[in-house]
PDB file of N, CA and C in Angstrom:
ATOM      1  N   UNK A   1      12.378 -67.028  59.522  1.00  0.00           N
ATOM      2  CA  UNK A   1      13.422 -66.028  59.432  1.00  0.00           C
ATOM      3  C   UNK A   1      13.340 -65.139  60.683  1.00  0.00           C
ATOM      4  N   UNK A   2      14.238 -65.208  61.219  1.00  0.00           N
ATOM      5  CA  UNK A   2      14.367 -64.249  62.924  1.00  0.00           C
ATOM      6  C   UNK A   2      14.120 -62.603  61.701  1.00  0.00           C
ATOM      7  N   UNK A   3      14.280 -61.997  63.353  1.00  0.00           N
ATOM      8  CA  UNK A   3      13.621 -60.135  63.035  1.00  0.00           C
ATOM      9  C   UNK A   3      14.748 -59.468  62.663  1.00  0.00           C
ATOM     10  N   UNK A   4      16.072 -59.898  62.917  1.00  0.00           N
ATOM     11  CA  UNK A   4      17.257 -59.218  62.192  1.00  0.00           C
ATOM     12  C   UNK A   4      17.235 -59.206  60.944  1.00  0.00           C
ATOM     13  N   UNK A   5      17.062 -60.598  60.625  1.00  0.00           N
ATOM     14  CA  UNK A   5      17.486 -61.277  59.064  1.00  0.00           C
ATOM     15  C   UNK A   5      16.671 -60.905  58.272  1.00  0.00           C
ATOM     16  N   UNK A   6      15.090 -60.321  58.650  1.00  0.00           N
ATOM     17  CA  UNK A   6      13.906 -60.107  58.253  1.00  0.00           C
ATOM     18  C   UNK A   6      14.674 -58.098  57.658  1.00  0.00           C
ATOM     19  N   UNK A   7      14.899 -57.931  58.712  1.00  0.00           N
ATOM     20  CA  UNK A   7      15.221 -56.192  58.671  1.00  0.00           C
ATOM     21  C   UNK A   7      16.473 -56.058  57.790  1.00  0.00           C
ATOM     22  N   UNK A   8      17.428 -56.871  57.896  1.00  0.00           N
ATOM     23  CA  UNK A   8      18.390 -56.856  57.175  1.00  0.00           C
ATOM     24  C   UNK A   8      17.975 -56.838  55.197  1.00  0.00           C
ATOM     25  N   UNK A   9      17.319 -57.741  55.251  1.00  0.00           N
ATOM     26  CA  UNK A   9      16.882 -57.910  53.648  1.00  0.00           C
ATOM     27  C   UNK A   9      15.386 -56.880  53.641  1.00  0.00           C
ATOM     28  N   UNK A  10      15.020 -56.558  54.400  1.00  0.00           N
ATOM     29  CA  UNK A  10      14.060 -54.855  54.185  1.00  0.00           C
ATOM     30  C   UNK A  10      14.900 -53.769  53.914  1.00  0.00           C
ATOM     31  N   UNK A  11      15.711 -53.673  54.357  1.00  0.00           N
ATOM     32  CA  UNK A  11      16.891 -53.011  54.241  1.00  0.00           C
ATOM     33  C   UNK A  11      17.679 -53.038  52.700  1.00  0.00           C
ATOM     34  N   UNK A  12      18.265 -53.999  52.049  1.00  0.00           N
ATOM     35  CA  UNK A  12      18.647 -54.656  51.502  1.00  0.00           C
ATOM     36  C   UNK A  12      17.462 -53.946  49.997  1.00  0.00           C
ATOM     37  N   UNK A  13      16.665 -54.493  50.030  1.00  0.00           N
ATOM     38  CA  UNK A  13      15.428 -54.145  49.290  1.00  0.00           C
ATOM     39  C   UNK A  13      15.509 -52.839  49.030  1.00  0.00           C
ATOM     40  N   UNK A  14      15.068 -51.771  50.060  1.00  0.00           N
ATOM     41  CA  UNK A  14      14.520 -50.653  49.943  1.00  0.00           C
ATOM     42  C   UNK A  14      15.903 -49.815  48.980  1.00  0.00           C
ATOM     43  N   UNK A  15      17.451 -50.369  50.068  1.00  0.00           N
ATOM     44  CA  UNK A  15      18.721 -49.727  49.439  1.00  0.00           C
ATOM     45  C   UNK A  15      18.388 -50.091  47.686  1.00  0.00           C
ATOM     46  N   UNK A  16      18.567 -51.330  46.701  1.00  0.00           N
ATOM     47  CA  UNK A  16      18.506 -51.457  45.670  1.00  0.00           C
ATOM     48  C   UNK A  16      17.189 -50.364  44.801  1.00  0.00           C
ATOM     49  N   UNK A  17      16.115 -50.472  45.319  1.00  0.00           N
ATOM     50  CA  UNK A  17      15.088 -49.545  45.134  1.00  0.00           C
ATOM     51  C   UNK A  17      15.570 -48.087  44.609  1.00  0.00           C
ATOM     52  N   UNK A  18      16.643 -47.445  45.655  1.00  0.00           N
ATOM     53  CA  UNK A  18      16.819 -46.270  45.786  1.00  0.00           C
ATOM     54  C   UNK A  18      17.831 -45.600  45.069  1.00  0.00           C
ATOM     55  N   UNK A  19      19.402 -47.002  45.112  1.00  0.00           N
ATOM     56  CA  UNK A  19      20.126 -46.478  44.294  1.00  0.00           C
ATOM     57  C   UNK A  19      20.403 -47.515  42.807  1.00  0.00           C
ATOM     58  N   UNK A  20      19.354 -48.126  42.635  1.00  0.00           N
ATOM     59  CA  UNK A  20      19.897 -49.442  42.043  1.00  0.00           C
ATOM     60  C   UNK A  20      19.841 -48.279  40.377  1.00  0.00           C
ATOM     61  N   UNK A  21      19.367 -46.784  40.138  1.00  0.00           N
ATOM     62  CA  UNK A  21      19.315 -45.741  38.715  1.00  0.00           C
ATOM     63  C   UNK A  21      20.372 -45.453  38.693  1.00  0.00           C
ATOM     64  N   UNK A  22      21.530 -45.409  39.781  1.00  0.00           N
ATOM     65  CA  UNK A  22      22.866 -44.360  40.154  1.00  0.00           C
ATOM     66  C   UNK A  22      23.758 -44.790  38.636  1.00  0.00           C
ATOM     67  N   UNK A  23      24.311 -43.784  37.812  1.00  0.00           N
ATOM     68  CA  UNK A  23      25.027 -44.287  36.948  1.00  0.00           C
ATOM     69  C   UNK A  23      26.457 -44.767  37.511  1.00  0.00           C
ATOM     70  N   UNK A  24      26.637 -44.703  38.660  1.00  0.00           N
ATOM     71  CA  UNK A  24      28.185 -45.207  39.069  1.00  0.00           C
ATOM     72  C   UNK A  24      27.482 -46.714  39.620  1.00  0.00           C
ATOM     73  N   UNK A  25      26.585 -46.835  40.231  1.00  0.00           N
ATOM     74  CA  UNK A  25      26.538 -48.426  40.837  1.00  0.00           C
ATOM     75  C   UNK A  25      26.448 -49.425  39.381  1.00  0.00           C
ATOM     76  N   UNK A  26      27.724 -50.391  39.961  1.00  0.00           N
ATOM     77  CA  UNK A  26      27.626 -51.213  38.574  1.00  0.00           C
ATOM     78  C   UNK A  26      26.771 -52.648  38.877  1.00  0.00           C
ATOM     79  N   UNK A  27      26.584 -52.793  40.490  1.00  0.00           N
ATOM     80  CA  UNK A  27      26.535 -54.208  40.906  1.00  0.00           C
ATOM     81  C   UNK A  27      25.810 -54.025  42.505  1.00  0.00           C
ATOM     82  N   UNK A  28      24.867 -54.453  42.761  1.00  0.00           N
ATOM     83  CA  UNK A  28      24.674 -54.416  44.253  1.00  0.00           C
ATOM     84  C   UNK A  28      24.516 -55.815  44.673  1.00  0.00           C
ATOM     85  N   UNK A  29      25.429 -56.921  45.904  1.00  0.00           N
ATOM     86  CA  UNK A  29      25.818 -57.912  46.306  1.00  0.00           C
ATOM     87  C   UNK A  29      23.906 -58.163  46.757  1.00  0.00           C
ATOM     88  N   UNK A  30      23.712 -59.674  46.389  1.00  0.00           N
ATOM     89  CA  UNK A  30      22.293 -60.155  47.025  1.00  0.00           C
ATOM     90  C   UNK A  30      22.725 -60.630  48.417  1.00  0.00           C
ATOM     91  N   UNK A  31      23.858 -60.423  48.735  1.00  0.00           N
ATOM     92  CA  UNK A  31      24.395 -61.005  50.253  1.00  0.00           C
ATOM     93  C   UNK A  31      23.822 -59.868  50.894  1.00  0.00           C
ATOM     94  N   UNK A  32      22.986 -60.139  51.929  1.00  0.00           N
ATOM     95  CA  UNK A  32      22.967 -58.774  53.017  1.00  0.00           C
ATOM     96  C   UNK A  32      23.709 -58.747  54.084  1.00  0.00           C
ATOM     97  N   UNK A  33      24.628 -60.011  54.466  1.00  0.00           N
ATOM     98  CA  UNK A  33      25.693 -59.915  55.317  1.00  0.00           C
ATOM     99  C   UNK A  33      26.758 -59.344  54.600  1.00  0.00           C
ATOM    100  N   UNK A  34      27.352 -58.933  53.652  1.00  0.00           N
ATOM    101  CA  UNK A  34      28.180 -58.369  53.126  1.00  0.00           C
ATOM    102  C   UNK A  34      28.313 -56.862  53.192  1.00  0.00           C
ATOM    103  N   UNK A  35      29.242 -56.662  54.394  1.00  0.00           N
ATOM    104  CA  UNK A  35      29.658 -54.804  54.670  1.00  0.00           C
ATOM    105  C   UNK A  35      29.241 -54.356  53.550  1.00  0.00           C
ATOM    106  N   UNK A  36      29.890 -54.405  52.474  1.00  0.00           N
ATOM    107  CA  UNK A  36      30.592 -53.316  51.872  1.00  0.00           C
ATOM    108  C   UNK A  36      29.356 -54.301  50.273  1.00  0.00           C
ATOM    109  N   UNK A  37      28.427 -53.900  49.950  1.00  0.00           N
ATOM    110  CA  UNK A  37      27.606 -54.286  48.931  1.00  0.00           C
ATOM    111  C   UNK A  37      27.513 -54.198  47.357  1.00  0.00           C
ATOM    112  N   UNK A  38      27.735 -52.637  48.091  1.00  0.00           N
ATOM    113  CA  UNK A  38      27.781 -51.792  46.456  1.00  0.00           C
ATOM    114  C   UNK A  38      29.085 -51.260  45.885  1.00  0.00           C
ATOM    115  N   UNK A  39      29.118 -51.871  44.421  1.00  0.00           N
ATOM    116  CA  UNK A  39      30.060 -51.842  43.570  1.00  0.00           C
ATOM    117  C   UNK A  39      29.972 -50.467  43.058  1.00  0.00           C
ATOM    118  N   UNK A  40      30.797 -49.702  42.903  1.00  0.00           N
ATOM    119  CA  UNK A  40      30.502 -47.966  42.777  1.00  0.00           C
ATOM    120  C   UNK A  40      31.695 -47.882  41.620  1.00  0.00           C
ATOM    121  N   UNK A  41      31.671 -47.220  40.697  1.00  0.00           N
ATOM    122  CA  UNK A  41      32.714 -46.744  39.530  1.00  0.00           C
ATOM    123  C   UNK A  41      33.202 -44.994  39.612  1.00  0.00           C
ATOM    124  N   UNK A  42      32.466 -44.287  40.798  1.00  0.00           N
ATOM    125  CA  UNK A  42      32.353 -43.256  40.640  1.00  0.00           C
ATOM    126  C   UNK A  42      33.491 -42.565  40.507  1.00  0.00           C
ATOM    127  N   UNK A  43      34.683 -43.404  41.947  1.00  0.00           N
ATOM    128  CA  UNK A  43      36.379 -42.858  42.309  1.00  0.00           C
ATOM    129  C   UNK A  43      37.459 -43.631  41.550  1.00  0.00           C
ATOM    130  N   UNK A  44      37.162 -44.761  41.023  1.00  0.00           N
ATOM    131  CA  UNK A  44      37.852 -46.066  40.486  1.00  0.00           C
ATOM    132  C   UNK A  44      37.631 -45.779  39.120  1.00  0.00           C
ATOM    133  N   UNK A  45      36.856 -45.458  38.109  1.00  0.00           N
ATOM    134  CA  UNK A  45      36.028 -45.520  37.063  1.00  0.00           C
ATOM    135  C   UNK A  45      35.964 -46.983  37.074  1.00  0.00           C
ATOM    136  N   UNK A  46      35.082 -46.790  34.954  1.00  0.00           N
ATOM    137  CA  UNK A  46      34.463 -48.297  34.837  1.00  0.00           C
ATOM    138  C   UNK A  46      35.137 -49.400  35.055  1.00  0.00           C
ATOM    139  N   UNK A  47      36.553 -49.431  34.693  1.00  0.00           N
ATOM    140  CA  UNK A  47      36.669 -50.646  34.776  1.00  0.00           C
ATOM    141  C   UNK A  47      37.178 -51.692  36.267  1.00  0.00           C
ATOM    142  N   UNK A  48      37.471 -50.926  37.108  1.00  0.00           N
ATOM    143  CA  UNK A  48      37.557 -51.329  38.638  1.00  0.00           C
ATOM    144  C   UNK A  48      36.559 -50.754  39.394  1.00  0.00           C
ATOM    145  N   UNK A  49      35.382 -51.621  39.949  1.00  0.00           N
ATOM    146  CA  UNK A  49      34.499 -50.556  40.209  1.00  0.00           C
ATOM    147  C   UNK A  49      35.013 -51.235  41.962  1.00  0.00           C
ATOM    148  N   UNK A  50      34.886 -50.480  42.878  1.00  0.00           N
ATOM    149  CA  UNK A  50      34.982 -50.108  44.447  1.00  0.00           C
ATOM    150  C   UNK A  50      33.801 -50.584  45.282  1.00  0.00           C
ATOM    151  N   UNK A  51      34.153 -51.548  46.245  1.00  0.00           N
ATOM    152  CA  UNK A  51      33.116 -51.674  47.000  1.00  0.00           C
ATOM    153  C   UNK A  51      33.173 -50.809  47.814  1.00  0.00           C
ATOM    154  N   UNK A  52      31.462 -50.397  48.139  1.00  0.00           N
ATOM    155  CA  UNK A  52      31.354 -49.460  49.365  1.00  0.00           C
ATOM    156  C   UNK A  52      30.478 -49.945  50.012  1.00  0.00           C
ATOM    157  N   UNK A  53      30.032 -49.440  51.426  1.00  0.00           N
ATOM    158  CA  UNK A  53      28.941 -49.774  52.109  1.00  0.00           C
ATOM    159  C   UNK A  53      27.785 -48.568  51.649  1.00  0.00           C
ATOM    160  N   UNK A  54      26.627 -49.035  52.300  1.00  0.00           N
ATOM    161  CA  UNK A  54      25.056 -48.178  52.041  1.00  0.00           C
ATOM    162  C   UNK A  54      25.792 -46.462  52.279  1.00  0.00           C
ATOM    163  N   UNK A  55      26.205 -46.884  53.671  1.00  0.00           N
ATOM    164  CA  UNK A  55      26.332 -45.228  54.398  1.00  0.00           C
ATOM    165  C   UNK A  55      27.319 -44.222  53.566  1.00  0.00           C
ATOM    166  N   UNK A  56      27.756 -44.875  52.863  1.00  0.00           N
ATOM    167  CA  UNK A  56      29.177 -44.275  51.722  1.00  0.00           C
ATOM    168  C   UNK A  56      27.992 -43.815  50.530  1.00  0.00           C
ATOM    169  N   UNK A  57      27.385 -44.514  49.688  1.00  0.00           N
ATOM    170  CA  UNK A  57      27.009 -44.399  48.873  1.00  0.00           C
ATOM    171  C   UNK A  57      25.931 -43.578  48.959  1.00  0.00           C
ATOM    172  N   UNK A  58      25.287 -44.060  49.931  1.00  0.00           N
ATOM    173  CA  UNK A  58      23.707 -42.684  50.362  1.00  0.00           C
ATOM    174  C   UNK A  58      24.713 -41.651  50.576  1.00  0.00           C
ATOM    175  N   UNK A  59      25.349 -40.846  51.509  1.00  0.00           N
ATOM    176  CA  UNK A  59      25.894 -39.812  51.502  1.00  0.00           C
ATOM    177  C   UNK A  59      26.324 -39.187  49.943  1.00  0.00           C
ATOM    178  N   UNK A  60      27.034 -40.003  49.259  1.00  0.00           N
ATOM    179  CA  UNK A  60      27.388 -39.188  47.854  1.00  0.00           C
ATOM    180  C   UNK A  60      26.348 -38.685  47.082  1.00  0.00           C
ATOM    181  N   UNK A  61      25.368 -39.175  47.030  1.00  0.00           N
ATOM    182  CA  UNK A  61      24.026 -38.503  46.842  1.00  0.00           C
ATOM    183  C   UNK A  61      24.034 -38.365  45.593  1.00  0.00           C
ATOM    184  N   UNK A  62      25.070 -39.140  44.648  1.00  0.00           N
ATOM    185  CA  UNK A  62      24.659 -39.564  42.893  1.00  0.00           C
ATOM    186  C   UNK A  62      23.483 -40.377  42.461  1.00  0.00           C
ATOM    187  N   UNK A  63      22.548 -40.916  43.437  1.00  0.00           N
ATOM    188  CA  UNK A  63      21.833 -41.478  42.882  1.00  0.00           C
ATOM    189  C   UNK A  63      20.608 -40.631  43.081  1.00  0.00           C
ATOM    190  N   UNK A  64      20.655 -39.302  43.829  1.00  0.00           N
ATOM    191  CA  UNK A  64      19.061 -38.346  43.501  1.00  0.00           C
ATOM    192  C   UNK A  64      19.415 -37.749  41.714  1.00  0.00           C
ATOM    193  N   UNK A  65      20.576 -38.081  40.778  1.00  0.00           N
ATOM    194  CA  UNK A  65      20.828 -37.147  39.986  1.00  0.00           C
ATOM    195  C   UNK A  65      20.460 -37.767  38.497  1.00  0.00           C
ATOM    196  N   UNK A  66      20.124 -39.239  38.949  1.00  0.00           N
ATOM    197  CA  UNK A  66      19.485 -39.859  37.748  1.00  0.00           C
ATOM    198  C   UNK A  66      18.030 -39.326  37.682  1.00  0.00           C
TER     199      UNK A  66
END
């Protein structure tokens, strides 16, 4: 595995770790080439949940509130 692909899924890892408690994330993609990963219900509610990327979802900062 080259050092991108390696960092990409460290990455990948640590993100699920951090927000995988958030009560809006319904789904986080095992693709780490995939922009936009996390399935979020927060603006959409439950039943359409919104893909976002990491940098969207770390900023909203719902997942320090679990």
């Amino acid at each position: 595995m080259n050092e991108v692909m390696q960092l990409k899924t460290d990455l990948h890892r640590l993100t699920v770790e951090l927000i995988g408690n958030c009560k809006y994330c319904s789904l986080i993609s095992s693709n780490v080439e995939f922009k936009t990963p996390i399935y979020c219900t927060k603006f959409t509610g439950a039943t359409h949940p919104t893909c976002v990327d990491v940098g969207t979802c770390l900023a909203c900062q719902e997942y320090k509130r679990t």
